[in-house]
Protein backbone atom coordinates (compact mmCIF):
# COMPACT_ATOMS: atom_id res chain seq x y z
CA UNK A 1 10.59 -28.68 31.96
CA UNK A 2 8.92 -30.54 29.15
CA UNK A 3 5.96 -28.19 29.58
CA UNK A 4 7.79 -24.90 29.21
CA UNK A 5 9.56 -25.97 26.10
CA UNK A 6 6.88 -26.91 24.79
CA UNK A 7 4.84 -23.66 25.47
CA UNK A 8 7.93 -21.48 24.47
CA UNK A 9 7.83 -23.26 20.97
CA UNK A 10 4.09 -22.74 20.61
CA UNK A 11 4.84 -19.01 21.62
CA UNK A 12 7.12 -18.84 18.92
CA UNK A 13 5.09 -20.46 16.43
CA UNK A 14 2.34 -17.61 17.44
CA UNK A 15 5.20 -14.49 17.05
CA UNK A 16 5.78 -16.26 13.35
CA UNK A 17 2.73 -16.54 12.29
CA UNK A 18 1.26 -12.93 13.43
CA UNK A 19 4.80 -11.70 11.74
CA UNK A 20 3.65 -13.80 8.46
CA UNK A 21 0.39 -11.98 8.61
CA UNK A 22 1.51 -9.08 9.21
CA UNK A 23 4.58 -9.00 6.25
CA UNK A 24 1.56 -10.49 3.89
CA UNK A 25 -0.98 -7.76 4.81
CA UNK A 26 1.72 -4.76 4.17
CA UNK A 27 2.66 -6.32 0.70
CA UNK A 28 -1.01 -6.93 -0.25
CA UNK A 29 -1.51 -2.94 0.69
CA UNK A 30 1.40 -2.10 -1.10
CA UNK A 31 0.48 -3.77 -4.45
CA UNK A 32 -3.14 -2.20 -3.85
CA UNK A 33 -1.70 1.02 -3.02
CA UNK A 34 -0.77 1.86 -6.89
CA UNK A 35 -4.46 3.25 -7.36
CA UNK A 36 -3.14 6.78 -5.45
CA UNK A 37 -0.66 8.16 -7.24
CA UNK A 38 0.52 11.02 -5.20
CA UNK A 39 2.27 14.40 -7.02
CA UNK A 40 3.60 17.33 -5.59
CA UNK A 41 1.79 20.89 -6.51
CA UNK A 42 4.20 22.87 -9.04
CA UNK A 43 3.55 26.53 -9.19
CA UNK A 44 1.67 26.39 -12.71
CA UNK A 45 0.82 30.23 -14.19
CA UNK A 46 -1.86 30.67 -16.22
CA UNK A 47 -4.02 27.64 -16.08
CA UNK A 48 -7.46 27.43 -16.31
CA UNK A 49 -9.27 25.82 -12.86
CA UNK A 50 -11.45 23.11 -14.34
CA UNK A 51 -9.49 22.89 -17.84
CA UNK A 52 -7.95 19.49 -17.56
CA UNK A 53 -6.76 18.87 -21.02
CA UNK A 54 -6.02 22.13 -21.07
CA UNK A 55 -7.88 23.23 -24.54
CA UNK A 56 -8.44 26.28 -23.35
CA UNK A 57 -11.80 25.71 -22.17
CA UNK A 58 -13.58 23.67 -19.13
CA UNK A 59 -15.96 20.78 -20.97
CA UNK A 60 -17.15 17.60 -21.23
CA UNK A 61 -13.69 16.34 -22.45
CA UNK A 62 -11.90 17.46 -18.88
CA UNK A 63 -14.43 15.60 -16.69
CA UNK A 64 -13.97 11.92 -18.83
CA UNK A 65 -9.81 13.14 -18.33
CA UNK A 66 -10.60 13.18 -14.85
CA UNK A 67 -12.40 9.76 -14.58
CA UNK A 68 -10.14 8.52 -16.93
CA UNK A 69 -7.38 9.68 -14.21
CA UNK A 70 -8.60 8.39 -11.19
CA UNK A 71 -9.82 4.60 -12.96
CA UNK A 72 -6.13 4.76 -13.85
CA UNK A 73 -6.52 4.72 -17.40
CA UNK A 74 -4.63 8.08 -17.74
CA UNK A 75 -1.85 9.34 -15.36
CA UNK A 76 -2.31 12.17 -13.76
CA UNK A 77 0.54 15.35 -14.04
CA UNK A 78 1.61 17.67 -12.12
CA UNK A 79 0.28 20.39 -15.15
CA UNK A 80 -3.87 18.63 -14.36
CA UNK A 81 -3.28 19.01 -10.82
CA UNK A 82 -3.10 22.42 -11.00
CA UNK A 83 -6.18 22.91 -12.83
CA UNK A 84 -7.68 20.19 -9.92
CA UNK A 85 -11.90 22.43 -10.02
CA UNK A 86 -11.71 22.11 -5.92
CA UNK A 87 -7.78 22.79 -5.60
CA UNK A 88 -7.70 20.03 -3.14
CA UNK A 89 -4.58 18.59 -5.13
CA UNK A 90 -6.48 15.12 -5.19
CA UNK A 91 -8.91 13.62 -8.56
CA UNK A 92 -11.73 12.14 -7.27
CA UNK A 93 -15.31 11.81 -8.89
CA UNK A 94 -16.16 14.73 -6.65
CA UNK A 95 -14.05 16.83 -9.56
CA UNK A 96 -15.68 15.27 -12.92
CA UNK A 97 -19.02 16.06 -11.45
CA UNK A 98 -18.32 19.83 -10.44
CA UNK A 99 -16.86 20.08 -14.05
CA UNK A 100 -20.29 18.89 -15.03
CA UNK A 101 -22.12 21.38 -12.51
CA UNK A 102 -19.97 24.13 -14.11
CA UNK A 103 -20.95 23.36 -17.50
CA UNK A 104 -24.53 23.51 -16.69
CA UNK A 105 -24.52 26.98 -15.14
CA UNK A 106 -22.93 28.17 -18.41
């Protein structure tokens, strides 16, 4: 009977610590999940594709917005998403550089 006891309480000691690791790896994503920041598409008339800062005019200016948005140094609106150069809804570095590929064919 001893042994049983003894390898239900090792069992349990198992479940608790896979639970630990599991509760610790969800908060770690959580706290590391801030980078995204997720925003619904608002119907936005008007606006420019490309034209982040919305000057009136795609440059040089709206691809540093755009890194500035996805380092995290700038948040990103609902009003920039709209004018997202792939439409994808989602800043990446992918969007700075074909706001730099569309100022070179200019």
């Amino acid at each position: 009977m001893t042994k049983k006891t003894s390898s239900a309480a090792v069992n349990f000691k198992i479940l608790m610590l896979g639970s630990a690791t599991v509760a610790s790896a969800f908060f770690v994503g959580i706290q590391t999940a801030g980078d995204v920041q997720p925003i619904s598409l608002i119907e936005a008339g008007g606006a420019i594709t490309g034209d982040i800062d919305n000057s009136g005019m795609v440059d040089e200016n709206d691809a540093i917005a755009i890194l500035e948005m996805v380092q995290g140094y700038r948040d990103i609106t609902p009003d920039a998403l709209h004018r997202d150069p792939n439409h994808d809804g989602i800043f990446t570095i992918d969007d700075a550089i074909r706001i730099l590929t569309i100022i070179g064919d200019q």
